[in-house]
PDB file of N, CA and C in Angstrom:
ATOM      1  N   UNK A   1     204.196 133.924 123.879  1.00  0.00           N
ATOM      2  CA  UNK A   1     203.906 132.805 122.996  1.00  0.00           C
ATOM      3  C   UNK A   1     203.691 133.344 121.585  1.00  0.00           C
ATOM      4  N   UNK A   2     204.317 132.772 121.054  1.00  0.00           N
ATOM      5  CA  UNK A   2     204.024 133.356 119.177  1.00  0.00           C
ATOM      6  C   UNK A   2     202.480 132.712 118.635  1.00  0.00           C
ATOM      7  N   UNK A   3     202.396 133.965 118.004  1.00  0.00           N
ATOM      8  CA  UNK A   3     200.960 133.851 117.647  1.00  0.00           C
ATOM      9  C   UNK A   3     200.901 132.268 116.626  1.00  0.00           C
ATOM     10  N   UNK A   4     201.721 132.094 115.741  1.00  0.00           N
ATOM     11  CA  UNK A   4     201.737 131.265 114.941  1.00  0.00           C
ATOM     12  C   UNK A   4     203.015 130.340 114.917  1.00  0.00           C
ATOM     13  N   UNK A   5     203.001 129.041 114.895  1.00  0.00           N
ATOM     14  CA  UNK A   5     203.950 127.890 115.161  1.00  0.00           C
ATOM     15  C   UNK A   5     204.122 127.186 113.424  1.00  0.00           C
ATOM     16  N   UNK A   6     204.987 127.541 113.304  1.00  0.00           N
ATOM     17  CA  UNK A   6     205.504 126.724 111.907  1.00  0.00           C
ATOM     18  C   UNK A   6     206.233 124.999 112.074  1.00  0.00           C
ATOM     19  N   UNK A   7     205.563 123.992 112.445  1.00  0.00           N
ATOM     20  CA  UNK A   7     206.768 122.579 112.260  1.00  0.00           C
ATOM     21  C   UNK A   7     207.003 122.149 110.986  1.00  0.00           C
ATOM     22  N   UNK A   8     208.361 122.755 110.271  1.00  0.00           N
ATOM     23  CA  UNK A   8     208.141 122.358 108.637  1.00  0.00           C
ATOM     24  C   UNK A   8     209.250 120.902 108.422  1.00  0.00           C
ATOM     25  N   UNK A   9     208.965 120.283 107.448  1.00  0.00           N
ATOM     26  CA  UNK A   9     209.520 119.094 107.174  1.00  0.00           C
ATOM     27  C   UNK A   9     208.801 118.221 108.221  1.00  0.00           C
ATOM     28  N   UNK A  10     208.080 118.497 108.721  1.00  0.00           N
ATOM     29  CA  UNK A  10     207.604 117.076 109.694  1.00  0.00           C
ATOM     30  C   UNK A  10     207.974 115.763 109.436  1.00  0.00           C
ATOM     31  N   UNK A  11     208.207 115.063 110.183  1.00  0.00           N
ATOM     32  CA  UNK A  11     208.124 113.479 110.400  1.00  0.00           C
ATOM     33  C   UNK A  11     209.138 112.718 109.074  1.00  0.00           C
ATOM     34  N   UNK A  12     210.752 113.317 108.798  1.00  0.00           N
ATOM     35  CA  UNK A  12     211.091 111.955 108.105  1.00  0.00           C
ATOM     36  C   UNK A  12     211.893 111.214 109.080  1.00  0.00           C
ATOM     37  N   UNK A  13     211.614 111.477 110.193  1.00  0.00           N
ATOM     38  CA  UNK A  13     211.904 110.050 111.269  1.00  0.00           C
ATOM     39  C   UNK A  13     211.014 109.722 112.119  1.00  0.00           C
ATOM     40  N   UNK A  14     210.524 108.906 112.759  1.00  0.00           N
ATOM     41  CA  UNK A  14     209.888 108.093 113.991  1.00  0.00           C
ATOM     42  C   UNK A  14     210.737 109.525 115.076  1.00  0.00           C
ATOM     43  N   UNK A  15     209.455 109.749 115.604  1.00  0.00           N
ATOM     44  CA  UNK A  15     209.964 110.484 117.220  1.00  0.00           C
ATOM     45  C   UNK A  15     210.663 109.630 118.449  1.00  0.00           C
ATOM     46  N   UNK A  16     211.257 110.567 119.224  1.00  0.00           N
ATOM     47  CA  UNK A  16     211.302 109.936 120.279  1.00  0.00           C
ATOM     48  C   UNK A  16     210.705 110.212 121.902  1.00  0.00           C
ATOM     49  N   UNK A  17     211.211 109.378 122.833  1.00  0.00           N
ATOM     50  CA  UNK A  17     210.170 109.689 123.664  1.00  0.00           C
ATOM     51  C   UNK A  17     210.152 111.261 124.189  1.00  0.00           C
ATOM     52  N   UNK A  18     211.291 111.367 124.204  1.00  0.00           N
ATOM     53  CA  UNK A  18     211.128 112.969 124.517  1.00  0.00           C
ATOM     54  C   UNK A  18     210.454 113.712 123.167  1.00  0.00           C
ATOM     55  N   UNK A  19     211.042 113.291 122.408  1.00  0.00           N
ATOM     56  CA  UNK A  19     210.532 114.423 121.006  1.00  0.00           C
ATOM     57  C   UNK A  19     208.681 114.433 121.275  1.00  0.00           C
ATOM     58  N   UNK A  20     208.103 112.906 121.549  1.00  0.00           N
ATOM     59  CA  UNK A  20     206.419 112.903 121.509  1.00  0.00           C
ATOM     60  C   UNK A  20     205.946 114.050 122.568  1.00  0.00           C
ATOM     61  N   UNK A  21     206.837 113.999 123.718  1.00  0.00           N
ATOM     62  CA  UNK A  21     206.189 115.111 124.664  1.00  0.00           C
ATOM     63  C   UNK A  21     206.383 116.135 124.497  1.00  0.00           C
ATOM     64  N   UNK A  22     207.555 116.787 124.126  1.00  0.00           N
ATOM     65  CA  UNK A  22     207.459 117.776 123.057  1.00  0.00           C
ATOM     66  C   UNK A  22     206.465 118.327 122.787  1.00  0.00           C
ATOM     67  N   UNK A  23     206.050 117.322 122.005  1.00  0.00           N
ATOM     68  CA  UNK A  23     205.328 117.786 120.486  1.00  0.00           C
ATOM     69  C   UNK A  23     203.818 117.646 121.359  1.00  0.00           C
ATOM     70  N   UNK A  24     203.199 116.896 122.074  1.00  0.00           N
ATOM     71  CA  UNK A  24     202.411 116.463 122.534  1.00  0.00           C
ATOM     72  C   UNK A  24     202.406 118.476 123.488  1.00  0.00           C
ATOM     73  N   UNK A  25     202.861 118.766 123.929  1.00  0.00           N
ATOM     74  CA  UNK A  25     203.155 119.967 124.798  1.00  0.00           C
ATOM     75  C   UNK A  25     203.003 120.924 124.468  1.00  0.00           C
ATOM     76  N   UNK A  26     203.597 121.047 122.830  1.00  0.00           N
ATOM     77  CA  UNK A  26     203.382 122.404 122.103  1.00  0.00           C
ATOM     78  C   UNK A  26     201.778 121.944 121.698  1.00  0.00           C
ATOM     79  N   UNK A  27     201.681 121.192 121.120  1.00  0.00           N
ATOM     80  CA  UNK A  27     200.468 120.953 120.201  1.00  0.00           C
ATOM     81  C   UNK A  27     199.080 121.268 121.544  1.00  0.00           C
ATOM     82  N   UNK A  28     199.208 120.722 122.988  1.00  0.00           N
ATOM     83  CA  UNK A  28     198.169 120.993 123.891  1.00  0.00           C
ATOM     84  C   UNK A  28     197.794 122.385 124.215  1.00  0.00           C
ATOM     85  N   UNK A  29     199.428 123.209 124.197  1.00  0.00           N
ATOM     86  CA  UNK A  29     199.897 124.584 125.064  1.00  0.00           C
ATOM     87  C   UNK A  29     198.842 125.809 123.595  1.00  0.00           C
ATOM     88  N   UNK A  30     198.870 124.841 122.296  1.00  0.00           N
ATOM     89  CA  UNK A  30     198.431 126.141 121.332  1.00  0.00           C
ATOM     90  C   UNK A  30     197.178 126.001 120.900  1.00  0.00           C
ATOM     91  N   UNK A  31     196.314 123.957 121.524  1.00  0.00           N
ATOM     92  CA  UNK A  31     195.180 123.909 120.617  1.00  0.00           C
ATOM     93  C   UNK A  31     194.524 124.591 120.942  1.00  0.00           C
ATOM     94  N   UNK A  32     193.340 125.229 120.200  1.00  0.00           N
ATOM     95  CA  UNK A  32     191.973 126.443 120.021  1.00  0.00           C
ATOM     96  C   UNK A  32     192.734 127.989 120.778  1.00  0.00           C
ATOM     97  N   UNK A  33     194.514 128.210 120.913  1.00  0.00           N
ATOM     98  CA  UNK A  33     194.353 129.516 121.166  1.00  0.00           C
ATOM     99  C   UNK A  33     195.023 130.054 120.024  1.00  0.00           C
ATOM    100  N   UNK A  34     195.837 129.225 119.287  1.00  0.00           N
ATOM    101  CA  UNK A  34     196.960 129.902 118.611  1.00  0.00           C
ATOM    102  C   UNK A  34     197.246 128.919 117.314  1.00  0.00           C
ATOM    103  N   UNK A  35     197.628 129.425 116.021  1.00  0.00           N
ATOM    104  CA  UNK A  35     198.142 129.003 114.633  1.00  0.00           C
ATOM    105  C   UNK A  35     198.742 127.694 114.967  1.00  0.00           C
ATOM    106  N   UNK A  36     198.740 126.785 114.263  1.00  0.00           N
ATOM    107  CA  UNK A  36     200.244 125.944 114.017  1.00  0.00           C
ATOM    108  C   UNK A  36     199.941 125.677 112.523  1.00  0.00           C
ATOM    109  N   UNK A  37     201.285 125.431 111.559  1.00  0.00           N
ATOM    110  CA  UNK A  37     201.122 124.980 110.898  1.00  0.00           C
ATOM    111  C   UNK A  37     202.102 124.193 110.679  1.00  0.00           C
ATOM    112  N   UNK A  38     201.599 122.923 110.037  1.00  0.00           N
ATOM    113  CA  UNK A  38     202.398 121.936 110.056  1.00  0.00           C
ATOM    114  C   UNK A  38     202.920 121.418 108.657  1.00  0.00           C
ATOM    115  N   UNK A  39     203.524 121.047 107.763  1.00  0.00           N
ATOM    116  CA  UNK A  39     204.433 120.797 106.683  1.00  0.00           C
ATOM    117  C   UNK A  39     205.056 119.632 106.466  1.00  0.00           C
ATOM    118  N   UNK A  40     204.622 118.376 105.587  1.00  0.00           N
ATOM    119  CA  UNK A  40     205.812 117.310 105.518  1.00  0.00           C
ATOM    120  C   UNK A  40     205.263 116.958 104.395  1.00  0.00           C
ATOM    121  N   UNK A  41     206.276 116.473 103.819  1.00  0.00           N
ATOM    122  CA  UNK A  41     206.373 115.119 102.582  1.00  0.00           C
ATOM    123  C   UNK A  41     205.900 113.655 103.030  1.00  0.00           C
ATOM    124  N   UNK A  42     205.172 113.287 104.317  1.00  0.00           N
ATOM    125  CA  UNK A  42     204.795 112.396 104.771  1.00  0.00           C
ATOM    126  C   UNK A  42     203.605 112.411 104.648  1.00  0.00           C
ATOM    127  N   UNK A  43     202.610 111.693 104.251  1.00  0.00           N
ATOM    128  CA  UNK A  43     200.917 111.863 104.070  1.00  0.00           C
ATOM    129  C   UNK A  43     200.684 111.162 105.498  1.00  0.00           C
ATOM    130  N   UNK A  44     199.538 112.248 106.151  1.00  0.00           N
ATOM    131  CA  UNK A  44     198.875 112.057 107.324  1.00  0.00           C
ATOM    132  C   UNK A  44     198.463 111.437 107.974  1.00  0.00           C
ATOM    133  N   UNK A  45     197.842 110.419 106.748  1.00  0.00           N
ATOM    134  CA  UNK A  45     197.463 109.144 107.672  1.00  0.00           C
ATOM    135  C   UNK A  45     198.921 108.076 108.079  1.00  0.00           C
ATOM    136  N   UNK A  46     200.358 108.670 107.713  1.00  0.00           N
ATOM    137  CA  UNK A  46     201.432 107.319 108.437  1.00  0.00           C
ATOM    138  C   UNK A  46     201.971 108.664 109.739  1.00  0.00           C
ATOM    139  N   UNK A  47     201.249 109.770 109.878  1.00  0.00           N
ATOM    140  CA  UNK A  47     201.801 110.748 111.272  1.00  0.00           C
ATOM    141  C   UNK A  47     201.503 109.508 112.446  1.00  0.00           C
ATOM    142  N   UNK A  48     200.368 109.158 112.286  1.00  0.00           N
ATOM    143  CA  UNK A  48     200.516 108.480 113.757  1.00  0.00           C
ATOM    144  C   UNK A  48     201.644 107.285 114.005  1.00  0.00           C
ATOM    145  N   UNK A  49     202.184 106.723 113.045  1.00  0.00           N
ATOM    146  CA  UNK A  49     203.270 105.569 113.128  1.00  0.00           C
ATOM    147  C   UNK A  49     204.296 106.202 113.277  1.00  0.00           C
ATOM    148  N   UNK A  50     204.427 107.323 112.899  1.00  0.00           N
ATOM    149  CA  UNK A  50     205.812 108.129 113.008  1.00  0.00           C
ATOM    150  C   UNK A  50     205.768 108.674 114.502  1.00  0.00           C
ATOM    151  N   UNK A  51     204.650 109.200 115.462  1.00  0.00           N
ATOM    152  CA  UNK A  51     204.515 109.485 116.536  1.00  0.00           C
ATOM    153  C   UNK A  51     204.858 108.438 117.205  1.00  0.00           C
ATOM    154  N   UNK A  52     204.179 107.234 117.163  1.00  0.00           N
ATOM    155  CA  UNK A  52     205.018 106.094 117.836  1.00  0.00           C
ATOM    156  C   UNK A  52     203.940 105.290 118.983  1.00  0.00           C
ATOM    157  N   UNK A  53     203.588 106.395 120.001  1.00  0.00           N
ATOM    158  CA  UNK A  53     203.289 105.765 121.244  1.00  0.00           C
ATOM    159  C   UNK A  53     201.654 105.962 120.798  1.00  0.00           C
ATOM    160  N   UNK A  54     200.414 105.030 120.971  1.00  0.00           N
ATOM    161  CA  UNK A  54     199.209 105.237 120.452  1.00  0.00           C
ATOM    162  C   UNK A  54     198.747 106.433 121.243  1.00  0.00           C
ATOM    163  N   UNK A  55     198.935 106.358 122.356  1.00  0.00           N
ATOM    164  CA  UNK A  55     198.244 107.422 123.507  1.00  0.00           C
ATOM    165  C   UNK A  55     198.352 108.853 122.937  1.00  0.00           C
ATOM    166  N   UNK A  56     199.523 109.148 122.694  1.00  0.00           N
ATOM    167  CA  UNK A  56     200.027 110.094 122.405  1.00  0.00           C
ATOM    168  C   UNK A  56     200.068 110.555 120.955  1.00  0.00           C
ATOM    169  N   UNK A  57     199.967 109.785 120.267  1.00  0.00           N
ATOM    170  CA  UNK A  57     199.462 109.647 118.822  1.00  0.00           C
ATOM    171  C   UNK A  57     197.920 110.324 118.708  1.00  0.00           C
ATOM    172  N   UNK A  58     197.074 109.709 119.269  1.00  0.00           N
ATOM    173  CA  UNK A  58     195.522 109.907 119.255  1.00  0.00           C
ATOM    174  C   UNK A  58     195.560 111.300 119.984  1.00  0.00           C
ATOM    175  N   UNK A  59     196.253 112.158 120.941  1.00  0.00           N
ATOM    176  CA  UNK A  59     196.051 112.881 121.619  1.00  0.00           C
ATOM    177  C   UNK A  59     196.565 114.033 120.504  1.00  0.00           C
ATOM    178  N   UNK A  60     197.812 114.302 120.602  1.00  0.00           N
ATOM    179  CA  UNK A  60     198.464 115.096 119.410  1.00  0.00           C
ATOM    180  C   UNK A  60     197.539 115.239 117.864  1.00  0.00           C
ATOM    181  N   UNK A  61     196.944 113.847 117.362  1.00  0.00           N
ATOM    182  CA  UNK A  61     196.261 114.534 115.995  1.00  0.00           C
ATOM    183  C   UNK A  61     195.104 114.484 115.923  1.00  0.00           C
ATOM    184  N   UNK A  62     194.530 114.514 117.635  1.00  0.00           N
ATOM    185  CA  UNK A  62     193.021 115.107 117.730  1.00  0.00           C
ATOM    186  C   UNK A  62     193.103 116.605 117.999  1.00  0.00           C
ATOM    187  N   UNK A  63     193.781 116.671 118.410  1.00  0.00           N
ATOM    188  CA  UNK A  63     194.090 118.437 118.402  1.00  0.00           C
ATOM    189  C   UNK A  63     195.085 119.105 117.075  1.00  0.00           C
ATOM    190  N   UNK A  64     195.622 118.128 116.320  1.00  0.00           N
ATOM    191  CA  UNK A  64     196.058 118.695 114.981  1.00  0.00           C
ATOM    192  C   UNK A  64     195.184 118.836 114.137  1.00  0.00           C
ATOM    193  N   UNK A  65     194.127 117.735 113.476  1.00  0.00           N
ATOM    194  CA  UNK A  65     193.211 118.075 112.596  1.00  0.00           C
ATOM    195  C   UNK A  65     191.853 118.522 113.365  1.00  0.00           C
ATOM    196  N   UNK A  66     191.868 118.516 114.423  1.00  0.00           N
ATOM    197  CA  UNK A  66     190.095 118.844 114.808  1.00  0.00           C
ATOM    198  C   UNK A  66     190.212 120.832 114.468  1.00  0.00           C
ATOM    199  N   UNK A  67     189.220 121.448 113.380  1.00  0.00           N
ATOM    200  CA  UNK A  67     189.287 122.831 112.725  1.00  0.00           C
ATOM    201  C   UNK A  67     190.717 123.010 111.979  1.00  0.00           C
ATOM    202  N   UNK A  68     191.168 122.140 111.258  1.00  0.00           N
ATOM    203  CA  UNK A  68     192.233 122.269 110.819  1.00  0.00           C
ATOM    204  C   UNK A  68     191.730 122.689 108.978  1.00  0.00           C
ATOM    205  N   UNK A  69     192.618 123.455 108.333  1.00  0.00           N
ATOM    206  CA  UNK A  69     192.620 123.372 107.170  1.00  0.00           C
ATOM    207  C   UNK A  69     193.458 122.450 106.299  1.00  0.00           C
ATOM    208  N   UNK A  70     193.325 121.303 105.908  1.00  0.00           N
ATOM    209  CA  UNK A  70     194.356 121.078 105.074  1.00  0.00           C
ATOM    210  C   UNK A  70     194.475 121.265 103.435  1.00  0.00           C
ATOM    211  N   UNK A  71     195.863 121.558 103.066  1.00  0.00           N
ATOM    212  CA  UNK A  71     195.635 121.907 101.670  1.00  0.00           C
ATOM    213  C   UNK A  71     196.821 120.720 101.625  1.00  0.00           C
ATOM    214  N   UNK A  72     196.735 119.677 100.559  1.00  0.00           N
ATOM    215  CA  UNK A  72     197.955 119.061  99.889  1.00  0.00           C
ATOM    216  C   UNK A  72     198.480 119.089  98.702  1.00  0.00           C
ATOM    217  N   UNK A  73     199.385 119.544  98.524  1.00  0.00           N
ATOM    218  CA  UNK A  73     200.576 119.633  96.981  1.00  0.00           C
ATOM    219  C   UNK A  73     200.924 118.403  96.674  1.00  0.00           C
ATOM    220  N   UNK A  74     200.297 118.481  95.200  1.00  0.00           N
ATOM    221  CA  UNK A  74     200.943 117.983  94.317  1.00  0.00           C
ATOM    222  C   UNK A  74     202.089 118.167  93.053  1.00  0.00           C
ATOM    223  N   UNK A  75     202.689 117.369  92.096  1.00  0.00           N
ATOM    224  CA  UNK A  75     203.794 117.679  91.063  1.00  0.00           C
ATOM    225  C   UNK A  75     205.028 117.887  91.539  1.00  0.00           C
ATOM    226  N   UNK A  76     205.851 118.103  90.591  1.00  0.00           N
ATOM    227  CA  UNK A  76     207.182 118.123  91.032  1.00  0.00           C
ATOM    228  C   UNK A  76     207.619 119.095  91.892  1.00  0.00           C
ATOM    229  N   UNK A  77     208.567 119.288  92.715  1.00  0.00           N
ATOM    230  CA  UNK A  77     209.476 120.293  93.677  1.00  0.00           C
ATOM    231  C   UNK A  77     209.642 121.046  92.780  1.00  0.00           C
ATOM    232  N   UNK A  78     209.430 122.455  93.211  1.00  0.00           N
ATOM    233  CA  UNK A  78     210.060 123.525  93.017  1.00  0.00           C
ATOM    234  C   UNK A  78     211.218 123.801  92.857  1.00  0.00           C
ATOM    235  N   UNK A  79     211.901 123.267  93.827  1.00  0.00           N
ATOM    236  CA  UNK A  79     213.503 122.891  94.166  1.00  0.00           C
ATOM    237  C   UNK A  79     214.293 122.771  92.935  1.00  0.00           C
ATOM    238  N   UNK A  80     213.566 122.159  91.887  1.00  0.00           N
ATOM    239  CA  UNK A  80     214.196 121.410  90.895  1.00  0.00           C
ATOM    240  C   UNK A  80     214.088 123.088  89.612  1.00  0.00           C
ATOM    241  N   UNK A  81     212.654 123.320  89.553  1.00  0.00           N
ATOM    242  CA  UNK A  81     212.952 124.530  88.775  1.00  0.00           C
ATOM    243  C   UNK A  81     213.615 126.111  89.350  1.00  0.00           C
ATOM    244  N   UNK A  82     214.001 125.867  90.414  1.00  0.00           N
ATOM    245  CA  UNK A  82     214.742 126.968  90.921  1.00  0.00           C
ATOM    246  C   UNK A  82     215.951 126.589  90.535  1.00  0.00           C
ATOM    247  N   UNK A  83     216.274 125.812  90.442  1.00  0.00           N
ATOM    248  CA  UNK A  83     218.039 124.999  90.195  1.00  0.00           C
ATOM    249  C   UNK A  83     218.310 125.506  88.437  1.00  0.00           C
ATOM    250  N   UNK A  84     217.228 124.803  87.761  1.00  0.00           N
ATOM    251  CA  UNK A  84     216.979 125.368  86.801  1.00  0.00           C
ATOM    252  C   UNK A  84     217.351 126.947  86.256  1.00  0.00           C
ATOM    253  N   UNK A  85     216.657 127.555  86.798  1.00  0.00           N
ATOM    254  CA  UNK A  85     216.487 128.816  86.519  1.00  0.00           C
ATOM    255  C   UNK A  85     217.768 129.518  86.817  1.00  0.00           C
ATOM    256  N   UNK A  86     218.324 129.084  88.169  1.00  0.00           N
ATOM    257  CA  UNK A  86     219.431 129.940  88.087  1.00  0.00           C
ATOM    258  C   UNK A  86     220.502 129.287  87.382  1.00  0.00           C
ATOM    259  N   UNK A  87     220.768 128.225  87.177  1.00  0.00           N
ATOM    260  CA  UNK A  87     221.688 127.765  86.119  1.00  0.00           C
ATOM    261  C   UNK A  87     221.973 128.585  85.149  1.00  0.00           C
ATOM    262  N   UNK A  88     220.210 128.625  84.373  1.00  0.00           N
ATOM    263  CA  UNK A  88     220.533 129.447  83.208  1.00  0.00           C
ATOM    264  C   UNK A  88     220.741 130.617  83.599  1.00  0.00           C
ATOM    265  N   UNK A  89     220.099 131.672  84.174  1.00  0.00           N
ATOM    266  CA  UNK A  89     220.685 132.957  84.763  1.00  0.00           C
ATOM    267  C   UNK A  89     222.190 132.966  84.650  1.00  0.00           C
ATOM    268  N   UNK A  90     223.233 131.992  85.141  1.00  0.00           N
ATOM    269  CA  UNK A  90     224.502 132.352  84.996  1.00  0.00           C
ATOM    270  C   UNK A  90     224.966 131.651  83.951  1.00  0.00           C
ATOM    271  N   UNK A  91     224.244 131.160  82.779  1.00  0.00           N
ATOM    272  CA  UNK A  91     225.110 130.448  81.586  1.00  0.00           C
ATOM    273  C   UNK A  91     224.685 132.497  80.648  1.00  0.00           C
ATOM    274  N   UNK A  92     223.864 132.747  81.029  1.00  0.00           N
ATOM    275  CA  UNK A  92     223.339 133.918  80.065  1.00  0.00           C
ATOM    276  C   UNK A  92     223.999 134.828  80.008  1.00  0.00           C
TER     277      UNK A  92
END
């Protein structure tokens, strides 16, 4: 089992039923032994509508935020000044 679980981009779709058990599976198999970290452009409080099923909703982000750290970003993407930058790099 890897010490640490990366899910990045989380949630720009509604799960499905397989995807909730999934996720419901990893998230049980790692709570209090092992890392996860989780990543989306979706703010936390619409994860549970995107999970879908309530049961499974309440189960999954009681074991996501219970000792969780969260940090949230703000301002523009990066994305945009990397594009930037190398542009000019090859006009130079």
């Amino acid at each position: 089992m890897c010490s640490t679980t990366l899910l990045d981009d989380w949630g720009p779709e509604k799960l499905t039923d397989e995807q909730r058990r999934d996720l419901l599976e990893i998230v049980e198999d790692r709570y209090e032994k092992r890392s996860t970290i989780v990543t989306s452009q979706i703010p936390v409080d619409h994860w549970y509508d995107m999970i879908g099923n309530p049961t499974i909703a309440d189960a999954v982000l009681d074991r996501l935020v219970h000792n969780a750290y969260r940090i949230e970003l703000s301002g523009e993407s990066l994305r945009k000044h990397r594009n930037l930058s190398a542009e000019n790099a090859t006009q130079a």
